[in-house]
N, C-alpha and C. Protein backbone atom coordinates (compact mmCIF):
# COMPACT_ATOMS: atom_id res chain seq x y z
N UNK A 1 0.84 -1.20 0.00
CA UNK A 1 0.00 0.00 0.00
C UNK A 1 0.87 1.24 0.00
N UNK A 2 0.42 2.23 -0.82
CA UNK A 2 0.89 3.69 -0.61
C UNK A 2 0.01 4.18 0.38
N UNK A 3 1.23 5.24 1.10
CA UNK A 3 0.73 6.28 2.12
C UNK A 3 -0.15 7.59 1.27
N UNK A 4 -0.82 7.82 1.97
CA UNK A 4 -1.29 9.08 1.34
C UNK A 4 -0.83 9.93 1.64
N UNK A 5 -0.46 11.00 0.80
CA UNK A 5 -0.18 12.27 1.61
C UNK A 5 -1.55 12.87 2.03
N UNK A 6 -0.64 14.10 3.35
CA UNK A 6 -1.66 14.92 3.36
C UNK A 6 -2.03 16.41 2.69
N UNK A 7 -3.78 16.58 2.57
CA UNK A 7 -3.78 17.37 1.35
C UNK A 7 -3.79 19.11 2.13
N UNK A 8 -2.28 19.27 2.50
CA UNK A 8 -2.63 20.74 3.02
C UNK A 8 -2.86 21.66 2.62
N UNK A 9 -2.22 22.04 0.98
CA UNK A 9 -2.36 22.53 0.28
C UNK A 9 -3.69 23.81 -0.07
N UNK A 10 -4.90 22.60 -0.34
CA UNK A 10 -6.15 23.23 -0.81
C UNK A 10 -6.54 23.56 0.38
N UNK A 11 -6.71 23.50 1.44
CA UNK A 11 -7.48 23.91 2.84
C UNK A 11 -6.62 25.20 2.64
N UNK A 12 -5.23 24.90 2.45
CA UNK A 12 -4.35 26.21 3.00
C UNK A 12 -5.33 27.63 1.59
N UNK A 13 -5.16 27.29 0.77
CA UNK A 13 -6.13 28.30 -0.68
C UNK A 13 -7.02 28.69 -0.40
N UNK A 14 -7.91 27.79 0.32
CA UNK A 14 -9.57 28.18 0.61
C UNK A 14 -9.62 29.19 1.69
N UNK A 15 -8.68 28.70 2.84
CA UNK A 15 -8.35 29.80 3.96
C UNK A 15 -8.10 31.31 3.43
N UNK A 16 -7.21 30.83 2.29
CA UNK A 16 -6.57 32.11 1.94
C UNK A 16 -7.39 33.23 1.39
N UNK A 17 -8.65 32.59 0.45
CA UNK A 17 -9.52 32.90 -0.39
C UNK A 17 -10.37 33.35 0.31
N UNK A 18 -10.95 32.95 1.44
CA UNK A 18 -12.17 33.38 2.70
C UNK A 18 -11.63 34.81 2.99
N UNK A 19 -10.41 34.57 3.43
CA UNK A 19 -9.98 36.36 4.07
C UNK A 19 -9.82 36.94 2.85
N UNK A 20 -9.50 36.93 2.10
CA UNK A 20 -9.23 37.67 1.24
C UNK A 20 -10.86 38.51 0.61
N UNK A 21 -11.95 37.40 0.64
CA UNK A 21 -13.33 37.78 0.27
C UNK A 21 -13.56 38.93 1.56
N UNK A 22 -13.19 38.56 2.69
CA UNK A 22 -13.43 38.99 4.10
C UNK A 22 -12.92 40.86 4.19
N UNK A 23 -11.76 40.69 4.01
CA UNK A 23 -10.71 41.91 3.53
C UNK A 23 -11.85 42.65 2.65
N UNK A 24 -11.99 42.12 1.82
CA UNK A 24 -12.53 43.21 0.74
C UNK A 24 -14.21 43.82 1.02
N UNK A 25 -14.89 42.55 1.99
CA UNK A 25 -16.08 43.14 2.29
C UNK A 25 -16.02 44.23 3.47
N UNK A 26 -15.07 44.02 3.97
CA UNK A 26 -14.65 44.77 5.06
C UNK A 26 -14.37 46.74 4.39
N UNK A 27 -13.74 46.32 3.42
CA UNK A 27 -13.32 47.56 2.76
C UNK A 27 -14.46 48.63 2.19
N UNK A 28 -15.14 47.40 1.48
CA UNK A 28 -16.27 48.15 0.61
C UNK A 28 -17.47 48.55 1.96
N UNK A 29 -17.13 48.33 3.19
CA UNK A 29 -18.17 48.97 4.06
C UNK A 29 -17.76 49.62 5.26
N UNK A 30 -16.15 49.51 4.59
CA UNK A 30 -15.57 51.16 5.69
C UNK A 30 -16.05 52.52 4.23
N UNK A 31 -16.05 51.80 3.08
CA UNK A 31 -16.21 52.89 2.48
C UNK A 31 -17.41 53.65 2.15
N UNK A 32 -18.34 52.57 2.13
CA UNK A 32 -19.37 52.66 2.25
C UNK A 32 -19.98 54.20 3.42
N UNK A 33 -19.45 53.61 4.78
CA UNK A 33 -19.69 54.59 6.12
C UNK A 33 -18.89 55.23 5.93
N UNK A 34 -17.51 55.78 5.70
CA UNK A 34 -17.03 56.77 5.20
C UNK A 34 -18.13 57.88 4.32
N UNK A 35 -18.33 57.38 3.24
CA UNK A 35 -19.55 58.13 2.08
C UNK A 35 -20.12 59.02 3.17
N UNK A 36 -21.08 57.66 4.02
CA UNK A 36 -22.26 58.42 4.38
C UNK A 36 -21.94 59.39 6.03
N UNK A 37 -20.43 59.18 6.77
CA UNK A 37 -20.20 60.34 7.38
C UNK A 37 -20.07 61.43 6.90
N UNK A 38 -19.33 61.80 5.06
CA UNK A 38 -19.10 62.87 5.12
C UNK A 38 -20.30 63.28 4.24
N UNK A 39 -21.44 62.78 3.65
CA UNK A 39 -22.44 63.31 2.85
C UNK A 39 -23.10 64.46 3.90
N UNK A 40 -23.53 64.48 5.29
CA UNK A 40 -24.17 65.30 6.25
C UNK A 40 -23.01 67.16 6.20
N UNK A 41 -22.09 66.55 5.76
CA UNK A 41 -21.43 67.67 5.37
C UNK A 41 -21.00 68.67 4.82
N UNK A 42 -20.94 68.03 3.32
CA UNK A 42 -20.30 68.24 2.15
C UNK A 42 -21.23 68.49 1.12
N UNK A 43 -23.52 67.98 1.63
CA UNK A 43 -24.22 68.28 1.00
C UNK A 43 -25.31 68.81 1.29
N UNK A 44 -25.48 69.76 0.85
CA UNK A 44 -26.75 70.90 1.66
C UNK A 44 -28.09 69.96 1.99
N UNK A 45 -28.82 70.34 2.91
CA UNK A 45 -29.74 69.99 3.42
C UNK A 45 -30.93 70.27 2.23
N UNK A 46 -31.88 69.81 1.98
CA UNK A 46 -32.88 69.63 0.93
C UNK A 46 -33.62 71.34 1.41
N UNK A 47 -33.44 71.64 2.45
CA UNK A 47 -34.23 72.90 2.81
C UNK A 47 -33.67 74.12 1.95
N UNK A 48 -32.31 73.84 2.17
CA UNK A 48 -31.52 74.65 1.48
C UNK A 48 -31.40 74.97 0.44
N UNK A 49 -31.11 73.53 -0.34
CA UNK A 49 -31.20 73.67 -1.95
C UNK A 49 -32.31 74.35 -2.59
N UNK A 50 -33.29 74.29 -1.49
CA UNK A 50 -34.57 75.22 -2.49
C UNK A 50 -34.91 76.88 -1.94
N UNK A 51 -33.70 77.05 -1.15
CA UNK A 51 -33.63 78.54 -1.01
C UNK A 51 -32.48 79.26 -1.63
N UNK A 52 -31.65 78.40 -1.62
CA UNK A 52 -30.31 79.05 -2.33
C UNK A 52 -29.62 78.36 -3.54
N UNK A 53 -29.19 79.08 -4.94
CA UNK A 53 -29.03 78.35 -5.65
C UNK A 53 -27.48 77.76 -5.56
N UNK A 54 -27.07 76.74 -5.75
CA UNK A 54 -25.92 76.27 -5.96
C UNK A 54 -25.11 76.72 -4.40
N UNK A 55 -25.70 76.39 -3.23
CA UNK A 55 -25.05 76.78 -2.16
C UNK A 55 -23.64 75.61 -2.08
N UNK A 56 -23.07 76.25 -0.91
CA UNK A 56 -21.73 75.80 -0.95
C UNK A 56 -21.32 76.07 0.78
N UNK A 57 -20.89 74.83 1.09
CA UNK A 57 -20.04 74.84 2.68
C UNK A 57 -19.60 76.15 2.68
N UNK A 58 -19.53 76.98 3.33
CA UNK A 58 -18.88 78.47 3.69
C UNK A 58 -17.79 78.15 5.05
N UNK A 59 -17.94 77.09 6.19
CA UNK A 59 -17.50 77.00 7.13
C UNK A 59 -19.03 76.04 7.74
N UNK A 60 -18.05 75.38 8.86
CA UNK A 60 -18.67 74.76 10.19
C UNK A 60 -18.23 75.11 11.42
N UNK A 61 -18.63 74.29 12.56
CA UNK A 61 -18.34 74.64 14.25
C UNK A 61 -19.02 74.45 14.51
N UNK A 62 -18.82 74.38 15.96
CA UNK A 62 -18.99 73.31 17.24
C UNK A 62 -19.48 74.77 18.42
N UNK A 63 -20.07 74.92 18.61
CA UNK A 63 -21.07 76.05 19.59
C UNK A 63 -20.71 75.21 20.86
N UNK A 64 -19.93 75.32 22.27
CA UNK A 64 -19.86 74.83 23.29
C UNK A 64 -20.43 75.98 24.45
N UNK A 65 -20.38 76.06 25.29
CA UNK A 65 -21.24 76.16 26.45
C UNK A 65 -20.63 76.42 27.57
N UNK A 66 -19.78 77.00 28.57
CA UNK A 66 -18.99 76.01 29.70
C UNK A 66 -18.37 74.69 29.28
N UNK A 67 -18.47 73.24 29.60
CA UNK A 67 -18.12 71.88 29.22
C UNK A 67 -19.12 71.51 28.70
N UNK A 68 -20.26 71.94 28.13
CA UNK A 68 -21.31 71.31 27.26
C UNK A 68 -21.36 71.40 25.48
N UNK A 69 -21.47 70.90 24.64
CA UNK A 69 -21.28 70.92 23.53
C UNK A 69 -23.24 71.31 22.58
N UNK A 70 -23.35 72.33 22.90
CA UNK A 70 -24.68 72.99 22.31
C UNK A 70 -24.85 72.38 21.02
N UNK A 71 -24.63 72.49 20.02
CA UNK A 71 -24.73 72.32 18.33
C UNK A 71 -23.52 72.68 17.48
N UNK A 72 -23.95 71.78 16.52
CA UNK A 72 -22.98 71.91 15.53
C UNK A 72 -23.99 72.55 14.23
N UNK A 73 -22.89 74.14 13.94
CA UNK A 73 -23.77 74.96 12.79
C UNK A 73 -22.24 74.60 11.70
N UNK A 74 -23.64 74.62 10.66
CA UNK A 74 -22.94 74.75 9.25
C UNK A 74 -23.20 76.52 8.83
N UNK A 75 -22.60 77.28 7.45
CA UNK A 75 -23.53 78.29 7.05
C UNK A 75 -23.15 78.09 5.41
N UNK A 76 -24.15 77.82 5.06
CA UNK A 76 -24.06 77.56 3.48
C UNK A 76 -24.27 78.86 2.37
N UNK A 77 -23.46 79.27 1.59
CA UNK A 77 -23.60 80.35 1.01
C UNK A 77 -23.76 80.10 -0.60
N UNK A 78 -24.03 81.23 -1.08
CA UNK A 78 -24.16 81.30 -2.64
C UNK A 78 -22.01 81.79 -3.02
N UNK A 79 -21.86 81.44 -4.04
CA UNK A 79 -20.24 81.49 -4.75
C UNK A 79 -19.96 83.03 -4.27
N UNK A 80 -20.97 83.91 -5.05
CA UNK A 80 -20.22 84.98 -4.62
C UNK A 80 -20.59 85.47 -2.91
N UNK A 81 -20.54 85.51 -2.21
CA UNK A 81 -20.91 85.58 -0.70
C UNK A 81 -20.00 86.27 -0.11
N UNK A 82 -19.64 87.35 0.46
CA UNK A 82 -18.88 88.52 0.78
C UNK A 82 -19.22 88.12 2.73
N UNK A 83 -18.04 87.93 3.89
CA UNK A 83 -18.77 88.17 4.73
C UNK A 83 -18.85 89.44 5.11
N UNK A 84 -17.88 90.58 4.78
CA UNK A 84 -18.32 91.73 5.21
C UNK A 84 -19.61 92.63 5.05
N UNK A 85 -20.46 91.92 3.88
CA UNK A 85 -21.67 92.23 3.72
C UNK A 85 -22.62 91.49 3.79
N UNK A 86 -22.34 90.43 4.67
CA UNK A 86 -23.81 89.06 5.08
C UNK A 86 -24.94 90.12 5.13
N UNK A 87 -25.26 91.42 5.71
CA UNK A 87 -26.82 91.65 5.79
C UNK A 87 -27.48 91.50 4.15
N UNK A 88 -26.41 91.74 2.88
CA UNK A 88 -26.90 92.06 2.05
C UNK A 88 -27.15 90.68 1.31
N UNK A 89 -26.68 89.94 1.68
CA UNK A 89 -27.18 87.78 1.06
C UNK A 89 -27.90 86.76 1.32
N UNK A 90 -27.78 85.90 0.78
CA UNK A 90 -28.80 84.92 1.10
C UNK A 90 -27.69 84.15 1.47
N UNK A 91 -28.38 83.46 2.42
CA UNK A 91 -27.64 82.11 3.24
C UNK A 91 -28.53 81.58 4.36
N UNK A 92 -27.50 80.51 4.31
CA UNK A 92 -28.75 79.27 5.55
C UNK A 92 -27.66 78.96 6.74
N UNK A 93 -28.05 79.20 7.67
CA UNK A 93 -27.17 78.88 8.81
C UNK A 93 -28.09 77.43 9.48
N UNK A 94 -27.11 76.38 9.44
CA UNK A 94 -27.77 75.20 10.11
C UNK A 94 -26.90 74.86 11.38
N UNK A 95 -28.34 74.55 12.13
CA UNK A 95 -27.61 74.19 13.57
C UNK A 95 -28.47 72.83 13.84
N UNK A 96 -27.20 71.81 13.98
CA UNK A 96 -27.69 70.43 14.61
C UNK A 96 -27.60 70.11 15.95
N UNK A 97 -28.43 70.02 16.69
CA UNK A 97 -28.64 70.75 18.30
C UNK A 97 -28.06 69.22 18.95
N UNK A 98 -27.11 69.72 19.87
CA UNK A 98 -26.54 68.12 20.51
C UNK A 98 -26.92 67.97 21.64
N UNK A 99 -28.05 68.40 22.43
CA UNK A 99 -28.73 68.60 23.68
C UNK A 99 -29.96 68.88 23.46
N UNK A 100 -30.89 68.79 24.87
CA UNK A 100 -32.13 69.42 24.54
C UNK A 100 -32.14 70.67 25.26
N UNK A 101 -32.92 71.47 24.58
CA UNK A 101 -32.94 72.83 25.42
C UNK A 101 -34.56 73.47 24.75
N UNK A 102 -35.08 74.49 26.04
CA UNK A 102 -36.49 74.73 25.33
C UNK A 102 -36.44 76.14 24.74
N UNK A 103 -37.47 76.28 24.40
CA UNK A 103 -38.02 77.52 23.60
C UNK A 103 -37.34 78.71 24.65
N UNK A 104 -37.62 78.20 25.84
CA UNK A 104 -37.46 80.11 26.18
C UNK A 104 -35.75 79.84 26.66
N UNK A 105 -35.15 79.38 26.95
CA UNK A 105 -33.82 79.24 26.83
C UNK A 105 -33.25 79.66 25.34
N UNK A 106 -33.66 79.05 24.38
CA UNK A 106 -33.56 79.34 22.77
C UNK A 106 -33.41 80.82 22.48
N UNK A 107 -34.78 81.17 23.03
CA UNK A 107 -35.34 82.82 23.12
C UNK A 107 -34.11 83.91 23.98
N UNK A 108 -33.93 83.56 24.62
CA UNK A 108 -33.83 84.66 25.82
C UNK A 108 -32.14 84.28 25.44
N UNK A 109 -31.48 83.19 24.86
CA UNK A 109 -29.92 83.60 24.71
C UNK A 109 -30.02 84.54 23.17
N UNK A 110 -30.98 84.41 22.89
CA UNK A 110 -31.13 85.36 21.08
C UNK A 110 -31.22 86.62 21.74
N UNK A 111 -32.03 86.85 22.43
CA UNK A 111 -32.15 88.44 23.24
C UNK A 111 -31.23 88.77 23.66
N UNK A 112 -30.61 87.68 24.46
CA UNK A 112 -29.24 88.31 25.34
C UNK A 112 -28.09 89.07 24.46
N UNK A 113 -28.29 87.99 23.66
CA UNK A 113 -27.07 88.25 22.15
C UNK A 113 -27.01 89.45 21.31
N UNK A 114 -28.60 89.68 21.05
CA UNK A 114 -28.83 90.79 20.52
C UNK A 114 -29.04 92.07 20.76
N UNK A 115 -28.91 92.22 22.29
CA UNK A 115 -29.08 93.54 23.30
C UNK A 115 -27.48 93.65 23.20
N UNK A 116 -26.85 92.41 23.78
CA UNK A 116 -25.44 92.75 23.46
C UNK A 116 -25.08 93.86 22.26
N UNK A 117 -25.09 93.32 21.12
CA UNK A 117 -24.89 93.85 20.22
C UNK A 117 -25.58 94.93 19.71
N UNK A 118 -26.53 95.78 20.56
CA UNK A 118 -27.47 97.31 20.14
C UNK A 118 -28.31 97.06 18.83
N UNK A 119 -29.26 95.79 18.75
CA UNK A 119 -29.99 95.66 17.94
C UNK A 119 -30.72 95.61 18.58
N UNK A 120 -30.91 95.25 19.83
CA UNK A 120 -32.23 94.58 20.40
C UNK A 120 -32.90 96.38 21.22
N UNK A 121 -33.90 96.65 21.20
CA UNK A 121 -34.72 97.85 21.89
C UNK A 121 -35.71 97.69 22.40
N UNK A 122 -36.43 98.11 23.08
CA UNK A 122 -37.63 98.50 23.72
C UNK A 122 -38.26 98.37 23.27
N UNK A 123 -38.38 99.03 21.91
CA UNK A 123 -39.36 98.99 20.97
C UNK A 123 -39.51 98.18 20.03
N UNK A 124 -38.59 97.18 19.34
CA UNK A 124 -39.07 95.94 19.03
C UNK A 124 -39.24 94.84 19.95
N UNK A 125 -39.11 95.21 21.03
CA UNK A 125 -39.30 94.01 21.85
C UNK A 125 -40.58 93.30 21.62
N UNK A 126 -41.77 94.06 21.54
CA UNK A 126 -42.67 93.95 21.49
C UNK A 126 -43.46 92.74 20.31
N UNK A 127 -42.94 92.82 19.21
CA UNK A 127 -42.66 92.60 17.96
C UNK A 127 -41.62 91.48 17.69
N UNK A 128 -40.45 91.14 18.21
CA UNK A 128 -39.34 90.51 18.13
C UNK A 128 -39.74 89.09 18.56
N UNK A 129 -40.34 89.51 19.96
CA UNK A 129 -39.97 88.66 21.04
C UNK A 129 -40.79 86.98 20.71
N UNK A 130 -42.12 87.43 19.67
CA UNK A 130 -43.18 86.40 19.57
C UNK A 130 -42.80 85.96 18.19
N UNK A 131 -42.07 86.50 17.52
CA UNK A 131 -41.40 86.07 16.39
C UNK A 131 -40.15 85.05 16.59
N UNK A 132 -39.82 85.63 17.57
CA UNK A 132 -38.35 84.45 17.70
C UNK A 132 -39.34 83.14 18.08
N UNK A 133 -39.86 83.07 19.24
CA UNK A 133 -40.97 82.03 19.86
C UNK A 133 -41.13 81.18 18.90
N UNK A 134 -41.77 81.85 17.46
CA UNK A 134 -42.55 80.92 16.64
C UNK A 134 -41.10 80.16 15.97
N UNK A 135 -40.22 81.23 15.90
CA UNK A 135 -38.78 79.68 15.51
C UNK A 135 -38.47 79.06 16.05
N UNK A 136 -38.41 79.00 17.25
CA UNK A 136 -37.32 78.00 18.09
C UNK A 136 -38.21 77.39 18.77
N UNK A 137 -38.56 76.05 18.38
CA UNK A 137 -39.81 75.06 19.23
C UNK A 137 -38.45 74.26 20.22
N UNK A 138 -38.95 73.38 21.30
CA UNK A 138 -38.25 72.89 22.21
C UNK A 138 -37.74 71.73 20.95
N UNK A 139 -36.16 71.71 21.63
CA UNK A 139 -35.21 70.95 20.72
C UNK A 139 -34.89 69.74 21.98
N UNK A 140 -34.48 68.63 21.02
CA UNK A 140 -33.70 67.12 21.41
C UNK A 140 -32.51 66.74 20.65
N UNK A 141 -31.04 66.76 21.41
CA UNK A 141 -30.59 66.03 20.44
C UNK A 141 -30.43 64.95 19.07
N UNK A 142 -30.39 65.94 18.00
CA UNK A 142 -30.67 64.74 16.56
C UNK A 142 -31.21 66.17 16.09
N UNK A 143 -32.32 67.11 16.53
CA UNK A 143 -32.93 68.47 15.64
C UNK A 143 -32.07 69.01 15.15
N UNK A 144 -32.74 69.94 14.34
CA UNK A 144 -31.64 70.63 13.28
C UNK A 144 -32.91 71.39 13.00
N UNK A 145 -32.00 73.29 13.06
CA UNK A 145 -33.06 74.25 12.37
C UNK A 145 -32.13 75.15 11.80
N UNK A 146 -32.79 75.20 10.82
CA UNK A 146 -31.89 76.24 9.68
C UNK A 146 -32.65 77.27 9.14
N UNK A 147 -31.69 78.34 9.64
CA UNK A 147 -32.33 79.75 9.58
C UNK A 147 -31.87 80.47 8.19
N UNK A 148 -32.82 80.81 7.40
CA UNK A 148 -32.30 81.24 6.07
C UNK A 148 -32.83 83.18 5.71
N UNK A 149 -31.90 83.00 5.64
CA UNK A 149 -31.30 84.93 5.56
C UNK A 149 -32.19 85.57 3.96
N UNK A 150 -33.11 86.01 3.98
CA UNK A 150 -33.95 86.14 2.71
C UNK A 150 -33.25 88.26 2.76
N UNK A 151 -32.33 88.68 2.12
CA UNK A 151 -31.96 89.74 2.02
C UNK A 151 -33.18 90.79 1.40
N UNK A 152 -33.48 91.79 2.74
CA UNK A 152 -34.48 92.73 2.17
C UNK A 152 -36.00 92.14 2.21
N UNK A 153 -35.99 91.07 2.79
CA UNK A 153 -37.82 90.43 3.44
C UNK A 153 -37.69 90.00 4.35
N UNK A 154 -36.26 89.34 5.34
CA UNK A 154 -36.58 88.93 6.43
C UNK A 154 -36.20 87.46 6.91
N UNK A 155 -36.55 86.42 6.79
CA UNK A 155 -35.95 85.32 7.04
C UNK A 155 -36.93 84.39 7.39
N UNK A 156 -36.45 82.70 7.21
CA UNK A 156 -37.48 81.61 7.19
C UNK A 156 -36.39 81.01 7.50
N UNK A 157 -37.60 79.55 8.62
CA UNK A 157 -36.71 79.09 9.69
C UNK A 157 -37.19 77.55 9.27
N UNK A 158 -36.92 76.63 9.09
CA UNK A 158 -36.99 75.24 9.15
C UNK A 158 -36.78 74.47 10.45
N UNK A 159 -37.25 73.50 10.55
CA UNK A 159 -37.33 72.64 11.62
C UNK A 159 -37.18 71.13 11.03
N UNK A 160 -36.08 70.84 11.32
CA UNK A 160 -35.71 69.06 10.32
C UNK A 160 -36.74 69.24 8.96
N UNK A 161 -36.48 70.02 8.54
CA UNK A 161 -37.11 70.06 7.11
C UNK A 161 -37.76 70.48 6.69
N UNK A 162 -38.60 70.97 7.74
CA UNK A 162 -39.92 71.40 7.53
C UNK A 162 -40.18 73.29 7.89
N UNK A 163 -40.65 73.74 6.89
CA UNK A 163 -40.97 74.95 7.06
C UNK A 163 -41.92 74.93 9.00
N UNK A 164 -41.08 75.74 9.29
CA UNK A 164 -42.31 76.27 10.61
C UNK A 164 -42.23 77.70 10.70
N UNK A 165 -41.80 78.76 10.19
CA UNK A 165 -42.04 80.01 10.04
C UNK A 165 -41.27 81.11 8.98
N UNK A 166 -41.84 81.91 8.60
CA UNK A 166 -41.05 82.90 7.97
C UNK A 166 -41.03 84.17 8.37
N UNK A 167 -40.30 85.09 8.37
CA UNK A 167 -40.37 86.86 9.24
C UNK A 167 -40.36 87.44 8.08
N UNK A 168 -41.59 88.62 7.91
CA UNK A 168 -41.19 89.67 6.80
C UNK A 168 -40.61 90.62 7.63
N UNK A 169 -39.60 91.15 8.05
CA UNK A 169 -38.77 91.67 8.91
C UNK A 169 -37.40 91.72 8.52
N UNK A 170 -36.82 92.59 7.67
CA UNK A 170 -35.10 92.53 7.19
C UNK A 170 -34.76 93.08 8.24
N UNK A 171 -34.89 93.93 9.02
CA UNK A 171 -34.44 94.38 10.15
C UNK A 171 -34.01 93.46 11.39
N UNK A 172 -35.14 92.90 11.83
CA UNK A 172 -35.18 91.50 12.62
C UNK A 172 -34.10 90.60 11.72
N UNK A 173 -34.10 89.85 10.25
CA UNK A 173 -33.62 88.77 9.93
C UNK A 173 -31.79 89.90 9.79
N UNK A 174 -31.67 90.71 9.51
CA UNK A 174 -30.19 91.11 9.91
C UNK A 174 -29.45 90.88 11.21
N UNK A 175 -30.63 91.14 12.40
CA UNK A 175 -30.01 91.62 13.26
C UNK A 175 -29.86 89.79 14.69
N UNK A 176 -30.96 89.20 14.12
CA UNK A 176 -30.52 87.89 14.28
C UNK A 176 -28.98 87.13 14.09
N UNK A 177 -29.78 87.43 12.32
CA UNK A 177 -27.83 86.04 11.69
C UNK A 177 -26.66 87.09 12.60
N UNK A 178 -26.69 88.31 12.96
CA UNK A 178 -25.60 89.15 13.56
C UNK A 178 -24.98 88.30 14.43
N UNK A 179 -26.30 87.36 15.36
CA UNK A 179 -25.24 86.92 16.45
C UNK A 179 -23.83 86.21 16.12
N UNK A 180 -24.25 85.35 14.87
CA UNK A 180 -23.20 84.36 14.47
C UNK A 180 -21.97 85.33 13.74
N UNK A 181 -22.56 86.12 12.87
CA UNK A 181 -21.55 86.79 11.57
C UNK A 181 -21.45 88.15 11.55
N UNK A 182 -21.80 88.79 12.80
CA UNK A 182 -21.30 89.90 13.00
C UNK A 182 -19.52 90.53 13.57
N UNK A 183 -19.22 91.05 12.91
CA UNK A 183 -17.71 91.29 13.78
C UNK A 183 -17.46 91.55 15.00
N UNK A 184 -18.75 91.80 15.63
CA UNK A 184 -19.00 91.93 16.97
C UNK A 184 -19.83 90.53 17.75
N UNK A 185 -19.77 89.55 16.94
CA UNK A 185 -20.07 88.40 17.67
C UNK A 185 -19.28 87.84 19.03
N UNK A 186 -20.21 87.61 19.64
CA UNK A 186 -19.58 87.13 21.23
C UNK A 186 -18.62 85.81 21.09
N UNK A 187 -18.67 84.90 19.68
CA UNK A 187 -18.08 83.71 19.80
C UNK A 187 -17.41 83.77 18.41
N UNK A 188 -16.43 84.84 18.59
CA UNK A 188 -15.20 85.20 17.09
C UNK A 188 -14.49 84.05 16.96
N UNK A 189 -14.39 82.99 17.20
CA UNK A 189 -13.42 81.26 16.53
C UNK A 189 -14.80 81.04 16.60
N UNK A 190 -15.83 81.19 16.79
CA UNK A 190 -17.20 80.18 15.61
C UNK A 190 -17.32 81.10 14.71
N UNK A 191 -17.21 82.16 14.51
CA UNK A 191 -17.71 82.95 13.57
C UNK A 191 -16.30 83.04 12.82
N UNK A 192 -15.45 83.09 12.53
CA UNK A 192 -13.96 82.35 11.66
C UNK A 192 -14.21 80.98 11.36
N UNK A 193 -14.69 80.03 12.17
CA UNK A 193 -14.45 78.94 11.68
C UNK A 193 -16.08 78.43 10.29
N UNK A 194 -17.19 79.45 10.78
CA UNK A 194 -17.99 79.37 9.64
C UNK A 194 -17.78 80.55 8.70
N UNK A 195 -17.20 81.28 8.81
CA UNK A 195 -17.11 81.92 7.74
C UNK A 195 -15.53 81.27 6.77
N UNK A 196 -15.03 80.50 7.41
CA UNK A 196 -13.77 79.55 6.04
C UNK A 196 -12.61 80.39 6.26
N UNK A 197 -12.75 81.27 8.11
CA UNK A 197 -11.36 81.72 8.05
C UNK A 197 -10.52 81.07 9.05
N UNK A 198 -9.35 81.26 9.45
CA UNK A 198 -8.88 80.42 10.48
C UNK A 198 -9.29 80.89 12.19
N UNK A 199 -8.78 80.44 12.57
CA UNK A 199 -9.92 79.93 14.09
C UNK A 199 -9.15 81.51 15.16
């Protein structure tokens, strides 16, 4: 009788062939989640695209708090987009809220912001105050509202997608986007880092 050998060979191929299938499924679904981390980024929100034509990343940032991490705003602009003259453009400022916080918290840091800065008076208070209200409904981490800058009518506010108000108010919709893109903004490295300058 002959011995047989043994057949290590083909087990050793098939092994080889499994990882190798393994490797590659592995690849095609880091790339896969790659795609879809940076698509939230790199592509305007559907709200957007139908307010601004051909918008474009302008800048992002991270809004922190003390040690709390508030939202992450994008501000999406049209090509030619000047920031020294934001009152005079259209743009969408999106904020993806990483906490919950309510309406009158929402409210009353917009006031704070905007008294800061000698927009806010007496006399629109009146007027201002029930307008902001109707934008800012109580938020949960995952919301997202994007405030869009309508130059010379005022501004319209989305809520995950959905229209929930518009201001005929250019006065009001200037003196709002101010908090973020004014040169007198209280948070100058968010307002560099969305406007695409350095921090």
């Amino acid at each position: 009788m002959h011995a047989t050998k043994p057949r290590l060979a083909q087990p050793a191929m098939v092994v080889a062939r499994r990882a190798l299938v393994q490797a590659a499924a592995v690849a095609c679904l880091s790339t896969e989640a790659l795609a879809q981390n940076l698509t939230p980024q790199t592509v305007a929100p559907a709200e957007v695209l139908r307010e601004l034509d051909t918008p474009r990343l302008q800048g992002s940032g991270r809004m922190r708090f003390l040690a709390f991490d508030v939202y992450e705003a994008r501000l999406w602009t049209p090509a030619d987009f000047r920031p020294s003259r934001f009152a005079e453009a259209a743009f969408a400022l999106e904020l993806n809220y990483l906490r919950s916080l309510s309406t009158e918290v929402l409210v009353e840091a917009s006031v704070r912001e905007m008294r800061r800065l000698g927009t806010w008076t007496s006399q629109r208070e009146a007027a201002w105050t029930p307008a902001l209200k109707t934008a800012f409904p109580p938020v949960k981490p995952g919301d997202r509202i994007t405030g869009v800058h309508r130059p010379g009518q005022g501004a319209a506010f989305y809520v995950n997608g959905q229209l929930r108000t518009a201001w005929d108010d250019p006065e009001l919709g200037r003196a709002f986007f101010g908090i973020w893109l004014s040169p007198a903004s209280s948070e100058p490295a968010l307002r560099a880092q969305l406007l695409g300058a350095a921090p």
